[in-house]
N, C-alpha and C. Protein backbone atom coordinates (compact mmCIF):
# COMPACT_ATOMS: atom_id res chain seq x y z
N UNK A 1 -66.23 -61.08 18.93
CA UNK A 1 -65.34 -60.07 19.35
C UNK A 1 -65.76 -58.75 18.79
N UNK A 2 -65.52 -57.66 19.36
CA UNK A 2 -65.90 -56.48 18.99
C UNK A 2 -64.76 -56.25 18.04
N UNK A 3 -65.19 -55.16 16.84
CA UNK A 3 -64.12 -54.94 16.28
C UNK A 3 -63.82 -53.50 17.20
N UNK A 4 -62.85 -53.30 16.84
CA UNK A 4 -61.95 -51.98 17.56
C UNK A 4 -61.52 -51.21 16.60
N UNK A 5 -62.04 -49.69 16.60
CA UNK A 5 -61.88 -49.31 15.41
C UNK A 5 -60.97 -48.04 15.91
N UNK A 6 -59.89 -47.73 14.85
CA UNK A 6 -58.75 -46.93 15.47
C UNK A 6 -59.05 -45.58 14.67
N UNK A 7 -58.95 -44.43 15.64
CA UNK A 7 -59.47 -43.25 15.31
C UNK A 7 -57.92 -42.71 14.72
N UNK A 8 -57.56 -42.04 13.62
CA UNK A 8 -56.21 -41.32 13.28
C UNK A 8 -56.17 -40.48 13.61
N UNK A 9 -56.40 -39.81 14.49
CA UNK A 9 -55.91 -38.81 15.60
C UNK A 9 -55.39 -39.36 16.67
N UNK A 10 -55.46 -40.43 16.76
CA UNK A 10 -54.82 -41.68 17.65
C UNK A 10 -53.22 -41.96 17.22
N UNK A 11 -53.00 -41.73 15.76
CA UNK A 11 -52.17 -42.48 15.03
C UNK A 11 -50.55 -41.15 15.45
N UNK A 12 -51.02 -40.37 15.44
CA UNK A 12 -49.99 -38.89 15.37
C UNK A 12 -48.82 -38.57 15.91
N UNK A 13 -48.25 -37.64 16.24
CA UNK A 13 -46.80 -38.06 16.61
C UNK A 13 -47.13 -38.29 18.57
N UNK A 14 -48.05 -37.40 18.78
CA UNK A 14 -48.45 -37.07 20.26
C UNK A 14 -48.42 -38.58 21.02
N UNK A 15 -48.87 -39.29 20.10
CA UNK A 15 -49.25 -40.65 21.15
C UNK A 15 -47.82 -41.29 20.92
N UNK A 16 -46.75 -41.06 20.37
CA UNK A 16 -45.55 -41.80 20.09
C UNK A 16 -44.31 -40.94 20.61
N UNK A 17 -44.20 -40.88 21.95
CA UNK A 17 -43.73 -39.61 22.41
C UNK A 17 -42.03 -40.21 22.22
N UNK A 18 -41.73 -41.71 21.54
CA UNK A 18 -40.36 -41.78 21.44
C UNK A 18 -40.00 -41.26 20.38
N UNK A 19 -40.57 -41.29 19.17
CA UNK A 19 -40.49 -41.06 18.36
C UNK A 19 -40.24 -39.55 18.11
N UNK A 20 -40.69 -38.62 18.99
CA UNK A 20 -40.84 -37.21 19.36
C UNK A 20 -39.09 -37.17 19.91
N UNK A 21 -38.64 -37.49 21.32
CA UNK A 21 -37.99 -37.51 21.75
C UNK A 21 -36.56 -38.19 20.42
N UNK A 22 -36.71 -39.29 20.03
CA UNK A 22 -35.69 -39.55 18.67
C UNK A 22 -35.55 -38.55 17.81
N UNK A 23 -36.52 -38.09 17.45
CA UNK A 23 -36.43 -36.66 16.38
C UNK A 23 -35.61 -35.66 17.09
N UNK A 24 -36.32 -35.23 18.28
CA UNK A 24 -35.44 -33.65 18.77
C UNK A 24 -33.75 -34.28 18.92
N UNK A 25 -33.45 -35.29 19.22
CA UNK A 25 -32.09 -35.86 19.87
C UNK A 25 -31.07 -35.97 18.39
N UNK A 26 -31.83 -36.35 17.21
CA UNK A 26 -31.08 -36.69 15.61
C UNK A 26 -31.03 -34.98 15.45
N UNK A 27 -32.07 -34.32 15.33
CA UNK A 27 -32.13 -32.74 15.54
C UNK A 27 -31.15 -31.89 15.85
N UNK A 28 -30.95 -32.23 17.29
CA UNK A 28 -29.77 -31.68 18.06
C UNK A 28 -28.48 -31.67 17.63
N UNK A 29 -28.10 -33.23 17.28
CA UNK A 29 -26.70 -33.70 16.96
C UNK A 29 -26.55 -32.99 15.54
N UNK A 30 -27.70 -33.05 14.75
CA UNK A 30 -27.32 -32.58 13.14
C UNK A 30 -26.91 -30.96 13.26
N UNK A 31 -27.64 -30.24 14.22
CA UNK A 31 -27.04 -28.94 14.61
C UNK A 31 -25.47 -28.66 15.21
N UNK A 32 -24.94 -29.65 16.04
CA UNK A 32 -23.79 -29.60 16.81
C UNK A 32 -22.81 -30.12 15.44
N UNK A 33 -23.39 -31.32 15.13
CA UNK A 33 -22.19 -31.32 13.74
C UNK A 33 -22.01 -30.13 12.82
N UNK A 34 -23.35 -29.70 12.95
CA UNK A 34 -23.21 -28.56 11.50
C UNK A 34 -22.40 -27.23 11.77
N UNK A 35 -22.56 -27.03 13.37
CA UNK A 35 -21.59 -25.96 13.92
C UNK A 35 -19.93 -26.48 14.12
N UNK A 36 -19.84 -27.52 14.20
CA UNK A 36 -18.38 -28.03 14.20
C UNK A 36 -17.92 -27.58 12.74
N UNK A 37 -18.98 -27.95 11.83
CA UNK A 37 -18.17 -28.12 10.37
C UNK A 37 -17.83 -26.58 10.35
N UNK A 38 -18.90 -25.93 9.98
CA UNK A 38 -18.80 -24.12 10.34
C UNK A 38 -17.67 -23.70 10.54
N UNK A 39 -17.15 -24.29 11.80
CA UNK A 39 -15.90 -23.77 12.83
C UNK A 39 -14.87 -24.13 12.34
N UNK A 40 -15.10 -25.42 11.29
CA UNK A 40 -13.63 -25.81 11.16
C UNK A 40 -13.68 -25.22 9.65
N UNK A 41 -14.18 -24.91 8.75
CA UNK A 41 -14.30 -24.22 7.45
C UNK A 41 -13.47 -22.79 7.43
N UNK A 42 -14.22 -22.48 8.99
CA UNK A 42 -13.87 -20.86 9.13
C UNK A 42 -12.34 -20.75 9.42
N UNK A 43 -11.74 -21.86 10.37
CA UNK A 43 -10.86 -22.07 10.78
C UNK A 43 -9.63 -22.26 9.94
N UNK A 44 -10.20 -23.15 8.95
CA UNK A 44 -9.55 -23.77 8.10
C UNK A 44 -8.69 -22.81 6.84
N UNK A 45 -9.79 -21.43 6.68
CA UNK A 45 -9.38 -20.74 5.61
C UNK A 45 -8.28 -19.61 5.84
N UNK A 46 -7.84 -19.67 7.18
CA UNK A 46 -6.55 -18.57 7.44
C UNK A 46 -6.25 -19.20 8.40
N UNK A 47 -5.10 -20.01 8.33
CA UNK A 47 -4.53 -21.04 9.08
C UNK A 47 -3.67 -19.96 9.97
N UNK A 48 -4.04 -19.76 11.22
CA UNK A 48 -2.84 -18.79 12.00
C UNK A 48 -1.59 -19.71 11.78
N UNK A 49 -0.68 -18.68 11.84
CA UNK A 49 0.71 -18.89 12.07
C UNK A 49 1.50 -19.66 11.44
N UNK A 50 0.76 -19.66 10.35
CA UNK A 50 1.60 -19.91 8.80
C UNK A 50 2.07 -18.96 7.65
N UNK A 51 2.74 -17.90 8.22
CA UNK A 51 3.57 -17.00 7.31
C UNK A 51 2.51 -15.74 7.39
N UNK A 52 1.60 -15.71 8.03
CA UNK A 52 1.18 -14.42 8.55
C UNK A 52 1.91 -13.27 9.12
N UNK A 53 3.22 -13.87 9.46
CA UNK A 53 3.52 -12.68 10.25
C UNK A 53 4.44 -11.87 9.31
N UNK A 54 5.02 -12.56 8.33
CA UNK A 54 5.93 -12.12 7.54
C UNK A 54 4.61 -11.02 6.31
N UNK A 55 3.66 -11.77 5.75
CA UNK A 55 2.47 -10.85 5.42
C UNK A 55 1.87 -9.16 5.98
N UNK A 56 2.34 -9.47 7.41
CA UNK A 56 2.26 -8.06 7.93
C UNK A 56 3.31 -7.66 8.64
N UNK A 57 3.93 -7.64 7.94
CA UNK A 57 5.54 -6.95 8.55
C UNK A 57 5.62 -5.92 7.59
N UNK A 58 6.21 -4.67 8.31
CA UNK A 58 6.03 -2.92 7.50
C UNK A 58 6.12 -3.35 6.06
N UNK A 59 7.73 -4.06 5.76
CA UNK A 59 8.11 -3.83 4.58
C UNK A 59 6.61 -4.37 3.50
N UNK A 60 6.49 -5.40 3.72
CA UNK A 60 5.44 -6.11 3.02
C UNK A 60 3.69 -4.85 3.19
N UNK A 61 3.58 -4.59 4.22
CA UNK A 61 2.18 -3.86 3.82
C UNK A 61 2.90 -2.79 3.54
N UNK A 62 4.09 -2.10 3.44
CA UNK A 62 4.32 -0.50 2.19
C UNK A 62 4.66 -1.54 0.72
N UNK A 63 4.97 -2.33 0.74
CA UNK A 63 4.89 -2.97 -0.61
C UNK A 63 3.16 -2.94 -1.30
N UNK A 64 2.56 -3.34 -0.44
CA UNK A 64 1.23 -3.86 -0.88
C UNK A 64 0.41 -2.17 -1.03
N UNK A 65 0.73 -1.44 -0.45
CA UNK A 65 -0.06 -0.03 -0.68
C UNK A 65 0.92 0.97 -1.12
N UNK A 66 1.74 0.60 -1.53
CA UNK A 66 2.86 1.70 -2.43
C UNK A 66 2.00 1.96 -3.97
N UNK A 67 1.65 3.37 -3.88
CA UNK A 67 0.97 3.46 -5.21
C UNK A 67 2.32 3.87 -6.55
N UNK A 68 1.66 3.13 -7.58
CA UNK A 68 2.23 2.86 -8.45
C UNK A 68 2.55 4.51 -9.69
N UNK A 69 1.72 5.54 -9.06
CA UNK A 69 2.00 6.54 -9.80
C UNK A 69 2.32 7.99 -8.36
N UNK A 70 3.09 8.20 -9.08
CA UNK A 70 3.81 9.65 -8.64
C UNK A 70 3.23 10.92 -9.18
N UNK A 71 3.09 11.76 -8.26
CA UNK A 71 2.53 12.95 -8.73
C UNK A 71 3.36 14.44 -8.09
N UNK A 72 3.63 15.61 -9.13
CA UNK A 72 4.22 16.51 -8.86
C UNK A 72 3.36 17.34 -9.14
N UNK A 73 3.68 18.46 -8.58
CA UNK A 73 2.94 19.94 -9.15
C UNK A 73 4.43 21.26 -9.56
N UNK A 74 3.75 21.89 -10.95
CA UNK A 74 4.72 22.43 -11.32
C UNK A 74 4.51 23.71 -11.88
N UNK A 75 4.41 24.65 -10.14
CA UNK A 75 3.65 26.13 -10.76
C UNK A 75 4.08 26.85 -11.45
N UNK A 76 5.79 26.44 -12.64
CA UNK A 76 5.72 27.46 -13.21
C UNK A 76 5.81 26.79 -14.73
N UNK A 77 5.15 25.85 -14.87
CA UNK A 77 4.76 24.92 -16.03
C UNK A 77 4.21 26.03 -17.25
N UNK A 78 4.95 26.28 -18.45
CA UNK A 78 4.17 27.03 -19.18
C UNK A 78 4.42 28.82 -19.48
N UNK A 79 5.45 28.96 -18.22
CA UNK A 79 5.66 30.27 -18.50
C UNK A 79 6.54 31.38 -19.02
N UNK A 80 6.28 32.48 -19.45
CA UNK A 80 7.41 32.99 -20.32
C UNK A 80 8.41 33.52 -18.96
N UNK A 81 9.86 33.29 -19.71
CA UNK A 81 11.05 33.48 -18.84
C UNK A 81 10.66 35.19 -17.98
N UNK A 82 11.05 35.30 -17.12
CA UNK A 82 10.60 36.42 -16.18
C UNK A 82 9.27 36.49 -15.80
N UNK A 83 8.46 35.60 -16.06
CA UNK A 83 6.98 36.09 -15.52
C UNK A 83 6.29 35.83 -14.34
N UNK A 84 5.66 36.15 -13.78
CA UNK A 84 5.09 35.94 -12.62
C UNK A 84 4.69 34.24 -12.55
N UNK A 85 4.52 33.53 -11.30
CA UNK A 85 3.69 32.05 -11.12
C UNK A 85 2.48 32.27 -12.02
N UNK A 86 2.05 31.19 -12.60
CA UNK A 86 0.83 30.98 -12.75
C UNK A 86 -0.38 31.15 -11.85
N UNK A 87 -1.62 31.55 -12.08
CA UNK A 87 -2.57 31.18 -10.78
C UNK A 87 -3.05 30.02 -10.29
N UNK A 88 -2.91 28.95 -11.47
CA UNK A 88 -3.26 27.26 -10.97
C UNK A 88 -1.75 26.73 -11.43
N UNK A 89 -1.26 26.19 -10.47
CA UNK A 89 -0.11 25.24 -10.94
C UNK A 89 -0.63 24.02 -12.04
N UNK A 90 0.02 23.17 -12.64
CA UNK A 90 0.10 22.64 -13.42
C UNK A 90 0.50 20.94 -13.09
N UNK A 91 -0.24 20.22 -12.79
CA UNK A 91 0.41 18.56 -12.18
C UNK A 91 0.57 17.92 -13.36
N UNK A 92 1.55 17.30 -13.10
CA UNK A 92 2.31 16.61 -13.95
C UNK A 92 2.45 15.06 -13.26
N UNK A 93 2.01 13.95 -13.82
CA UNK A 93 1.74 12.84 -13.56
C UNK A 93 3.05 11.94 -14.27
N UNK A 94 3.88 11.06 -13.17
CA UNK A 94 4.93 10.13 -13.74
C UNK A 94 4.51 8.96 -13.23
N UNK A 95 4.60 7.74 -13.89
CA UNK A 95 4.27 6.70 -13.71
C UNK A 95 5.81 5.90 -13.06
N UNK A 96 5.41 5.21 -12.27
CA UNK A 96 6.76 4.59 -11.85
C UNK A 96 6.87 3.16 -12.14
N UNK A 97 7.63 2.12 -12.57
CA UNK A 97 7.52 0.85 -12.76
C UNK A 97 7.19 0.00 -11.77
N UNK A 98 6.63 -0.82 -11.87
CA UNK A 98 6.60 -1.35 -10.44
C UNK A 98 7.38 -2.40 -10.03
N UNK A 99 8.53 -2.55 -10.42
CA UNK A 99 9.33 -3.29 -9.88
C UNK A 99 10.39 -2.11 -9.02
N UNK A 100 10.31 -0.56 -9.31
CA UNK A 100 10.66 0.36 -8.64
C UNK A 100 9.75 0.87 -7.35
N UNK A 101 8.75 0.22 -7.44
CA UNK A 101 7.53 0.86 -5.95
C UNK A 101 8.49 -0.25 -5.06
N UNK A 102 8.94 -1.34 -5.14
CA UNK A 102 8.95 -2.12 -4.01
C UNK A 102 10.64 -1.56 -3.41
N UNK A 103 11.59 -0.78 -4.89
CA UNK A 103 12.53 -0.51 -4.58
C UNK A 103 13.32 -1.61 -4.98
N UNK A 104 12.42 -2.41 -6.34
CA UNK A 104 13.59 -3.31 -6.89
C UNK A 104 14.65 -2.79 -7.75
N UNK A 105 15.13 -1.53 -7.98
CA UNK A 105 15.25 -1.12 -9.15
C UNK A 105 17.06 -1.59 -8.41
N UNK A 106 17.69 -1.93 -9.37
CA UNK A 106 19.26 -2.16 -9.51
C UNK A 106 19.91 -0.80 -8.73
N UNK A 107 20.19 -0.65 -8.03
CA UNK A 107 21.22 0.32 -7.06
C UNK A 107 20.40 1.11 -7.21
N UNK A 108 21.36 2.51 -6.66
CA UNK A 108 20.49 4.26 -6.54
C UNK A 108 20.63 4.65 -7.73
N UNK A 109 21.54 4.01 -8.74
CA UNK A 109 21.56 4.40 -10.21
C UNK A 109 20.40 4.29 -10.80
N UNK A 110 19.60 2.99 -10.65
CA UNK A 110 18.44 2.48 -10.98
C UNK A 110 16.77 2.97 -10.60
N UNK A 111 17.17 3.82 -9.16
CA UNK A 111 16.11 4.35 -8.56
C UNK A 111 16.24 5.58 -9.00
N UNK A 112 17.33 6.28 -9.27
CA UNK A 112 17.30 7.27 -9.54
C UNK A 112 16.62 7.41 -11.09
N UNK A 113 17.23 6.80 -11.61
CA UNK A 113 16.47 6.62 -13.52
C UNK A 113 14.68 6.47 -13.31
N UNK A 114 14.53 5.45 -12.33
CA UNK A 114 13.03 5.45 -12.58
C UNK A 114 12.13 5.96 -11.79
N UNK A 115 12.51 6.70 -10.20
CA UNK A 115 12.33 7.97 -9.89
C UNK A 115 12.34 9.18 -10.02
N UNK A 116 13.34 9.13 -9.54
CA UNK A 116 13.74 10.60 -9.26
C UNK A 116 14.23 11.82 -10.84
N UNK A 117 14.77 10.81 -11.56
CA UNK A 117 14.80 11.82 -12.84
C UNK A 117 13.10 12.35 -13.49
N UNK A 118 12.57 11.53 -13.42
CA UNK A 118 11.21 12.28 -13.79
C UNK A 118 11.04 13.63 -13.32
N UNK A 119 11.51 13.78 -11.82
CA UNK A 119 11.24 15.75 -11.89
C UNK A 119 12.83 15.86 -12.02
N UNK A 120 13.60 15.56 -11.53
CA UNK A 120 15.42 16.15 -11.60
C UNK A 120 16.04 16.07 -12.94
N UNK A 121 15.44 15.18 -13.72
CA UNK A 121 16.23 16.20 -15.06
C UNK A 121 15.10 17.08 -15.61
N UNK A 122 14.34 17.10 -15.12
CA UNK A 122 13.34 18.33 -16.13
C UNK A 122 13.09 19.41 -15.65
N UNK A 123 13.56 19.81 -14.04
CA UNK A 123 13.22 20.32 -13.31
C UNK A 123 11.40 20.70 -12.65
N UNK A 124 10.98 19.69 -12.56
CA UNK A 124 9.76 19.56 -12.64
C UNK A 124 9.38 20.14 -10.58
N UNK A 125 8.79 20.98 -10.78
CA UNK A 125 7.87 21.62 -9.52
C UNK A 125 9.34 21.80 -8.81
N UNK A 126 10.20 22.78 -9.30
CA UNK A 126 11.03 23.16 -8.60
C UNK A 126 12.19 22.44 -8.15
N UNK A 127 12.31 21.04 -8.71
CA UNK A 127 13.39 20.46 -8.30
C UNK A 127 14.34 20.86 -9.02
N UNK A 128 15.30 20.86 -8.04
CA UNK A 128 17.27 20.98 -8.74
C UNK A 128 17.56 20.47 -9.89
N UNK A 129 17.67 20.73 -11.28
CA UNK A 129 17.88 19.96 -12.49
C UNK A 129 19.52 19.08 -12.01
N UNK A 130 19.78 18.03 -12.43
CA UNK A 130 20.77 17.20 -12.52
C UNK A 130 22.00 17.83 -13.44
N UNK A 131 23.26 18.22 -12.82
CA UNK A 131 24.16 19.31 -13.83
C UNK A 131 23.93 20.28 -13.56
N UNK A 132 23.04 21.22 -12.72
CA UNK A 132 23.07 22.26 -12.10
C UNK A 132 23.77 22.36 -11.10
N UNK A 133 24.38 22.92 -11.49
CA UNK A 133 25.90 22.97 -10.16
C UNK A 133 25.45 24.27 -9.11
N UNK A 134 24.76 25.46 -9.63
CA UNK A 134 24.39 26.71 -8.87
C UNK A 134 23.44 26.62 -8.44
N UNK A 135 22.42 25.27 -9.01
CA UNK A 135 21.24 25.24 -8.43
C UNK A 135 21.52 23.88 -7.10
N UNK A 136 22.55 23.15 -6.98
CA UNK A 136 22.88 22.21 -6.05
C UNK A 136 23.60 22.47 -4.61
N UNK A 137 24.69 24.17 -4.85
CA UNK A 137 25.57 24.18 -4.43
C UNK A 137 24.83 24.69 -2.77
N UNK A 138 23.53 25.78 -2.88
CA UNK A 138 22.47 25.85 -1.71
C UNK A 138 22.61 24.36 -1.01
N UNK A 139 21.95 23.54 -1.97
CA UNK A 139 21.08 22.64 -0.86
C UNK A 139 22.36 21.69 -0.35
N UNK A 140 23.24 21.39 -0.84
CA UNK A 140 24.56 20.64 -0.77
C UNK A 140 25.41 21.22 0.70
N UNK A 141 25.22 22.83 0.47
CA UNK A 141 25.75 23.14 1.75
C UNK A 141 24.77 22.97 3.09
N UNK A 142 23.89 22.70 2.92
CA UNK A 142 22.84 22.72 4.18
C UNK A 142 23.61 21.23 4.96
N UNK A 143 23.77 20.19 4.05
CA UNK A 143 24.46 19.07 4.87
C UNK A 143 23.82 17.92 4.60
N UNK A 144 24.39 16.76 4.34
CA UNK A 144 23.70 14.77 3.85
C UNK A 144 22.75 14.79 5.06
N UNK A 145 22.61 15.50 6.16
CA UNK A 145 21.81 14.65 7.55
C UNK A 145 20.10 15.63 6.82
N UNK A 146 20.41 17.20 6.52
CA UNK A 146 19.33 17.95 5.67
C UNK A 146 18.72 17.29 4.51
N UNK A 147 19.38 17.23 3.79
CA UNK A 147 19.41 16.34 2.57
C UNK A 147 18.52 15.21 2.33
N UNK A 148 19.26 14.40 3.07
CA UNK A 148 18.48 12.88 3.85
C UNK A 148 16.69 13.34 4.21
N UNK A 149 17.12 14.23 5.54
CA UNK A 149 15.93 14.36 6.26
C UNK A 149 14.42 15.05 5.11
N UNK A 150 15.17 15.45 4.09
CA UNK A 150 14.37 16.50 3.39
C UNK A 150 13.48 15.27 2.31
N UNK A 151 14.35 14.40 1.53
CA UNK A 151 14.03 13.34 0.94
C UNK A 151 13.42 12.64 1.22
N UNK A 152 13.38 12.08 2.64
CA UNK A 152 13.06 10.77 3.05
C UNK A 152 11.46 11.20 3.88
N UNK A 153 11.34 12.19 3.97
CA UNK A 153 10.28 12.94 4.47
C UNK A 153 9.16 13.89 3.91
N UNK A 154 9.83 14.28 3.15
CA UNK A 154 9.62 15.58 1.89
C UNK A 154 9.72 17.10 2.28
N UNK A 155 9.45 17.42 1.35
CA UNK A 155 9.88 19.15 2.23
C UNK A 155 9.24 19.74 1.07
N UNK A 156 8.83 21.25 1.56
CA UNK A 156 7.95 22.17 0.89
C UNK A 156 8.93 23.47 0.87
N UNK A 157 9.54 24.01 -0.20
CA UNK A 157 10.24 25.50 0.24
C UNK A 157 9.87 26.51 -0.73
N UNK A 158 10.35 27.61 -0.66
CA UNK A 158 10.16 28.79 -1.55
C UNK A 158 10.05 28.16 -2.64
N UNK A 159 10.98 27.65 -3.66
CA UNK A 159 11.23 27.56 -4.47
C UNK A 159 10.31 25.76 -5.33
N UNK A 160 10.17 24.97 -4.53
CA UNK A 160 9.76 23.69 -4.77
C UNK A 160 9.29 23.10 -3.93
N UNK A 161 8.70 21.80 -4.53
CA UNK A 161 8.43 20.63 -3.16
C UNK A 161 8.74 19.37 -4.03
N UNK A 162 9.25 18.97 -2.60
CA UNK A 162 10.10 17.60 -2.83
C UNK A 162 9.09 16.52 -1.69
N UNK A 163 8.11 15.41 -2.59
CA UNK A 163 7.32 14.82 -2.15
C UNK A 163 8.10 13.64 -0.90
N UNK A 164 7.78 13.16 0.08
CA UNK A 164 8.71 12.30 1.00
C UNK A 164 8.84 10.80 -0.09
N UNK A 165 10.14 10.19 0.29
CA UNK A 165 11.14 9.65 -0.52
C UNK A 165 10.23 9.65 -2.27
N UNK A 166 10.52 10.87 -2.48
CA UNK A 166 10.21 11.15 -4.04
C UNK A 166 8.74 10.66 -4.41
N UNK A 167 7.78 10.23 -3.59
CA UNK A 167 6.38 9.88 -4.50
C UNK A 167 6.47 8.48 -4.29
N UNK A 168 7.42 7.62 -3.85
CA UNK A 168 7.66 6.22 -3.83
C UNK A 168 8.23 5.78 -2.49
N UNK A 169 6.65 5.39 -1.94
CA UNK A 169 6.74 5.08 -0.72
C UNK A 169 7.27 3.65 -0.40
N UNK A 170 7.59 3.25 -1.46
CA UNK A 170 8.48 1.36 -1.01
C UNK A 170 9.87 1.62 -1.15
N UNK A 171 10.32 2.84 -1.32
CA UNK A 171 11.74 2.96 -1.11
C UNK A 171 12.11 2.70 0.65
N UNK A 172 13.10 2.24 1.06
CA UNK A 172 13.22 2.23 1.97
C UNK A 172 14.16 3.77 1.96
N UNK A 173 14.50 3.98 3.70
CA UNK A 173 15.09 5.08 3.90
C UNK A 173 16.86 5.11 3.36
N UNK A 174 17.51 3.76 3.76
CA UNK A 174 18.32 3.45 2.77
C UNK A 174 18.51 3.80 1.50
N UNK A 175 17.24 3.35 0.93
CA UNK A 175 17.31 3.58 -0.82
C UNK A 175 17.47 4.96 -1.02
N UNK A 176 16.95 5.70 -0.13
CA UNK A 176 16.75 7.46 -0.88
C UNK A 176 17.65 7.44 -0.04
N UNK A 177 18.36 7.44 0.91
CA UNK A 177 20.26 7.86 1.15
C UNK A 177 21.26 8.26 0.15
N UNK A 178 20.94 6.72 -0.33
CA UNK A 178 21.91 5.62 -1.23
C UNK A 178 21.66 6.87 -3.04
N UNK A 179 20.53 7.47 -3.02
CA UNK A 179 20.03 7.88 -4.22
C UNK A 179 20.71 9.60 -3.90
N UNK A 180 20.55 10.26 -2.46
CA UNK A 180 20.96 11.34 -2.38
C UNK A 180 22.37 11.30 -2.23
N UNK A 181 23.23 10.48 -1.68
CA UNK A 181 24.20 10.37 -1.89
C UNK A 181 25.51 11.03 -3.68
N UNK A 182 24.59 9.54 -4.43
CA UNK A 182 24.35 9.30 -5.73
C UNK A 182 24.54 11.51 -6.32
N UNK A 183 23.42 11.78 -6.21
CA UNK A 183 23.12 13.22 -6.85
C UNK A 183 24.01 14.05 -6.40
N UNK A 184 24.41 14.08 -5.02
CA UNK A 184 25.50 14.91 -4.56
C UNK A 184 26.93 14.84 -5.43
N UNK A 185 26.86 13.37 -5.87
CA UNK A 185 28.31 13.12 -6.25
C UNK A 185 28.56 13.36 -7.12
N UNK A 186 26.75 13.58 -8.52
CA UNK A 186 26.71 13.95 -9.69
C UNK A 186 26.81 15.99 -9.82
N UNK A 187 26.10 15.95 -8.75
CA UNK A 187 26.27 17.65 -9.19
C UNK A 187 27.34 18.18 -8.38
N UNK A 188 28.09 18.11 -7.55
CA UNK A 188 29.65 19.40 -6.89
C UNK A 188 29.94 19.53 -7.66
């Protein structure tokens, strides 16, 4: 018998074309699983419609971006009685608690203490000191709907600026009502 001698270029994947065809087919599937898993990972990590909606509802994103410090400017910070404005006003930085950014604070008594007195009893950038009866009796007559609108918005005048609901944007419009209310009743 002749021997038969086998060349290994014979041996390779070319001449075993199932073996070719088995590979691309295990190939394929390991790709289609691996994109399933993908999909369901991605899927998996923000489950729609499980308390998402309550997550982006106003109150909750002004909770989540209510900054925690308040800022005034107070151009006549520093000066002798009769003198002209300063040429650079003077900012004055109040920190607010943060159980007051969301507007947890106990009534308008409570918002008022950890708001709004930071400029109203010191008179800080022109606000009405608290017990100023001559300095209340102006803005008191303008009317609660002025009042309101001036607070809850802010307002810029001759004399001051009053940042919208005081620098503390998690007050609701309620809360600074409930707080102007409050001041009216303290200063007539």
């Amino acid at each position: 018998m002749a021997d038969q001698h086998h060349d290994p270029a014979d041996t390779g994947p070319e001449s075993h074309p199932v073996k070719i065809a088995v590979a691309v087919f295990v190939g394929a599937i390991l790709m289609v699983v691996g994109i399933m898993l993908l999909a369901q990972f991605a899927i998996s990590t923000r489950p729609l419609g499980s308390g998402n909606e309550q997550a982006n509802s106003p109150e909750a994103i002004a909770k989540r971006i209510a900054h925690p410090v308040s800022l005034a400017v107070d151009a006549g910070k520093g000066q002798a009685a009769g003198s002209t404005p300063a040429a650079s006003p003077v900012v004055v930085a109040a920190v607010i608690p943060p159980a007051v950014v969301a507007g947890g604070a106990a009534g308008a008594d409570g918002i008022y203490k950890a708001s709004c007195a930071v400029c109203h009893a010191a008179g800080v950038a022109g606000a009405p000191k608290s017990g100023d009866k001559a300095a209340w009796a102006a803005r008191i007559a303008q009317g609660k709907a002025t009042l309101y609108k001036n607070a809850i918005a802010g307002f810029q005048g001759k004399f001051g600026v009053m940042p919208a609901k005081g620098g503390n944007a998690g007050l609701s419009d309620a809360d600074v009502k409930a707080v102007v209310d409050l001041m009216i009743a303290q200063n007539k």
